[in-house]
Protein backbone atom coordinates (compact mmCIF):
# COMPACT_ATOMS: atom_id res chain seq x y z
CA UNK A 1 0.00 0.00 0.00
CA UNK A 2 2.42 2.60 1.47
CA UNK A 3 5.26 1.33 -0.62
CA UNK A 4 5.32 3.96 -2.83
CA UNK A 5 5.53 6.29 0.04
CA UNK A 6 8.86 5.77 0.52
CA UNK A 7 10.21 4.84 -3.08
CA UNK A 8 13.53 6.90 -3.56
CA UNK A 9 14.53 8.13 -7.01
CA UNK A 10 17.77 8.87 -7.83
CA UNK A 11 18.17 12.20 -9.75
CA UNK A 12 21.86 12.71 -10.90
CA UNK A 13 25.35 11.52 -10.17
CA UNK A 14 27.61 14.36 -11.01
CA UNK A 15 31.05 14.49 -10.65
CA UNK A 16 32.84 17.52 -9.92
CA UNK A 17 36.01 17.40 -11.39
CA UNK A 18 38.91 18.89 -9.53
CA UNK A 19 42.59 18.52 -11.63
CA UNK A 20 43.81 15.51 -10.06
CA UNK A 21 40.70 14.42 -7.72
CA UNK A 22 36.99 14.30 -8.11
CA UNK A 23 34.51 13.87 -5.66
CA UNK A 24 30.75 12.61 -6.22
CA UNK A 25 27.68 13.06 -5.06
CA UNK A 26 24.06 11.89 -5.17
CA UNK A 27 20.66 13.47 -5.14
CA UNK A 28 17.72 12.15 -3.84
CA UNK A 29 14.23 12.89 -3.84
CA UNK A 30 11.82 11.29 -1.59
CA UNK A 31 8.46 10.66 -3.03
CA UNK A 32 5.21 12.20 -1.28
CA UNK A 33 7.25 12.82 2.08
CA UNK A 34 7.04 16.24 3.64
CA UNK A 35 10.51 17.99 3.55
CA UNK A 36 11.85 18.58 7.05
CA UNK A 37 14.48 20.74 8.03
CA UNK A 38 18.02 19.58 9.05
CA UNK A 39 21.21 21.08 10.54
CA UNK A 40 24.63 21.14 8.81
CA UNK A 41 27.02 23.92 10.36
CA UNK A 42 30.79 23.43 11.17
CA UNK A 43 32.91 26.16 13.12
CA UNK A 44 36.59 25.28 13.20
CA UNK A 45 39.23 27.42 15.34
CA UNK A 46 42.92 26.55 13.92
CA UNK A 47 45.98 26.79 12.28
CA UNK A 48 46.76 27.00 8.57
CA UNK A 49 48.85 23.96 7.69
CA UNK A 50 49.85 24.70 4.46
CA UNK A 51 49.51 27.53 1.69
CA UNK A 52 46.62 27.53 -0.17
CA UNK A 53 46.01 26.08 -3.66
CA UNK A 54 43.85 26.20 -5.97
CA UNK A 55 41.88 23.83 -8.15
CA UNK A 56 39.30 22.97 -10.67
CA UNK A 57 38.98 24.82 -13.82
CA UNK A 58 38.53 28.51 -14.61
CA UNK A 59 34.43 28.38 -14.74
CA UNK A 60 34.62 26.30 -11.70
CA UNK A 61 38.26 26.98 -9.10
CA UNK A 62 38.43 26.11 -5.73
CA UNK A 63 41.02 26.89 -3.15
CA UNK A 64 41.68 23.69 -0.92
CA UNK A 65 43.99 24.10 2.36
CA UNK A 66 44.25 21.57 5.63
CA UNK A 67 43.42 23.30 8.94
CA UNK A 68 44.69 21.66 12.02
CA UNK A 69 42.69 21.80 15.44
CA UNK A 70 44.17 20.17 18.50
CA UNK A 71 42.84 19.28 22.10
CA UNK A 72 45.01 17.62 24.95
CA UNK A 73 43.70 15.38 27.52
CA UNK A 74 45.57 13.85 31.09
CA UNK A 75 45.92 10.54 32.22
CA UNK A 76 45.68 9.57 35.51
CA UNK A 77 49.05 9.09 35.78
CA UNK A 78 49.08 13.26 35.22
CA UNK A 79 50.75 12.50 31.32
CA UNK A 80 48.98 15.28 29.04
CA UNK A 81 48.98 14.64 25.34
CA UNK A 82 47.47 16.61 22.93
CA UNK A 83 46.13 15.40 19.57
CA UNK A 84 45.99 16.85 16.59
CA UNK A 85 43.13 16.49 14.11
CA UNK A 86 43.60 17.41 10.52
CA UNK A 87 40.59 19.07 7.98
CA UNK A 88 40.31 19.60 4.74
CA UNK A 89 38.95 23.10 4.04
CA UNK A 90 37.34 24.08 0.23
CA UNK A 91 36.23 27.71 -0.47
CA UNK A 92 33.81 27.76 -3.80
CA UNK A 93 32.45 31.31 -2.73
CA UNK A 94 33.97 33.65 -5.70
CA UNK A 95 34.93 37.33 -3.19
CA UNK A 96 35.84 34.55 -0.33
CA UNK A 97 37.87 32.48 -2.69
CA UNK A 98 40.07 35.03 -4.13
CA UNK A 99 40.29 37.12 -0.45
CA UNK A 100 41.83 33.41 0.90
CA UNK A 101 44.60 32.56 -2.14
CA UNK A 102 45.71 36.00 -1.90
CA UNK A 103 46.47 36.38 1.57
CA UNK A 104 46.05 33.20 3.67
CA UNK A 105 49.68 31.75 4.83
CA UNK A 106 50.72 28.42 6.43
CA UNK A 107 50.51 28.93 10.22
CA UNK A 108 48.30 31.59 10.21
CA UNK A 109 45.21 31.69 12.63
CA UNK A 110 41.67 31.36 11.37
CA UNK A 111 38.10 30.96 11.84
CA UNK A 112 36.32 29.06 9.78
CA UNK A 113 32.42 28.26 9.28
CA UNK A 114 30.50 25.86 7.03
CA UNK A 115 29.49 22.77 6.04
CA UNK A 116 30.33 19.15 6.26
CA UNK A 117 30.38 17.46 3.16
CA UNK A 118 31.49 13.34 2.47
CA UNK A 119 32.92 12.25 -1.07
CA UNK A 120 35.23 9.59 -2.66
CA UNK A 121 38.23 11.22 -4.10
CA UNK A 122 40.34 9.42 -7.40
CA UNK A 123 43.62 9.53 -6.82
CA UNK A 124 46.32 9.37 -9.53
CA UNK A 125 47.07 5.73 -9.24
CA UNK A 126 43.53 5.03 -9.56
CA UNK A 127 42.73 4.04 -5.68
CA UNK A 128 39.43 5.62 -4.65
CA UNK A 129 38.81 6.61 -0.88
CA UNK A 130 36.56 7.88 1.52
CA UNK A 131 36.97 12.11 2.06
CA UNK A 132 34.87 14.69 4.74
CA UNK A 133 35.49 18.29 3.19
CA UNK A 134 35.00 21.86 5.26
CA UNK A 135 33.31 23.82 2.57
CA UNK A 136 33.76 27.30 4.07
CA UNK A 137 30.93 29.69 4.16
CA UNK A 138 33.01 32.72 5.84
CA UNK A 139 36.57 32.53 7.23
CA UNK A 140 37.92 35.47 9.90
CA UNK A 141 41.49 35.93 9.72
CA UNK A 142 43.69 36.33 12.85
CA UNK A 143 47.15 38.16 13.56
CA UNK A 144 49.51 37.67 15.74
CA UNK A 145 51.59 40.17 17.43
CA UNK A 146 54.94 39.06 15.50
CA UNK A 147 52.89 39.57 12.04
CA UNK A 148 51.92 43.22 12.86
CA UNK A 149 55.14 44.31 13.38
């Protein structure tokens, strides 16, 4: 009865092609189901591990850079270590885009905000894997005193 309720149509696989990599992703409409609101927002506080570059093609570049975030924890023995997590950060936004491969520098302190998004990525030899990208909505930069002078 209610079968068709739930019947899921797939509307387009499109790869976005980026130089070396490409990621992929799905639509998907649900049939007769009421569209409910959802939550994806990311806020990152780091440092710039490397400088910018940028990808894609002239109608469609993006500037990729990894942002690390770190957080330390004791042990009962009173040993601290802190761990480092690494994310990848893409900026599509055109004024954004161009503001961040201008003047964005390894090591540099930022803010970022955004959205999670999962992919595959192709690598050169062919391997395929699993990928979470930051794609950046806004992005405050940060100086430190040593830069200002």
């Amino acid at each position: 009865m209610q079968r068709n309720l739930y019947r899921m149509v797939i509307n387009s696989v499109r790869p976005i092609n980026l130089k070396r990599n490409s990621f992929h992703t799905t639509s998907v409409r649900l049939d007769a189901q009421p569209t409910e609101k959802t939550i994806n927002q990311v806020t990152l506080l780091g440092r710039v591990g490397a400088d910018p570059q940028k990808r894609g093609t002239e109608e469609r570049p993006v500037i990729n850079f990894p942002l690390a975030t770190h957080f330390s924890y004791k042990y009962e023995s009173g040993d601290v270590l802190q761990k480092t997590d690494w994310h990848r950060v893409s900026v599509f936004k055109p004024g954004l885009r161009d503001t961040v491969y201008k003047f964005l520098k390894k090591g540099q302190r930022v803010y970022v905000t955004g959205k999670l998004s999962y992919g595959e990525i192709k690598l050169d030899d062919g391997q395929v894997r699993s990928a979470s990208t930051v794609i950046a909505e806004d992005i405050i930069f940060f100086q430190s005193q040593a830069e200002k002078m």
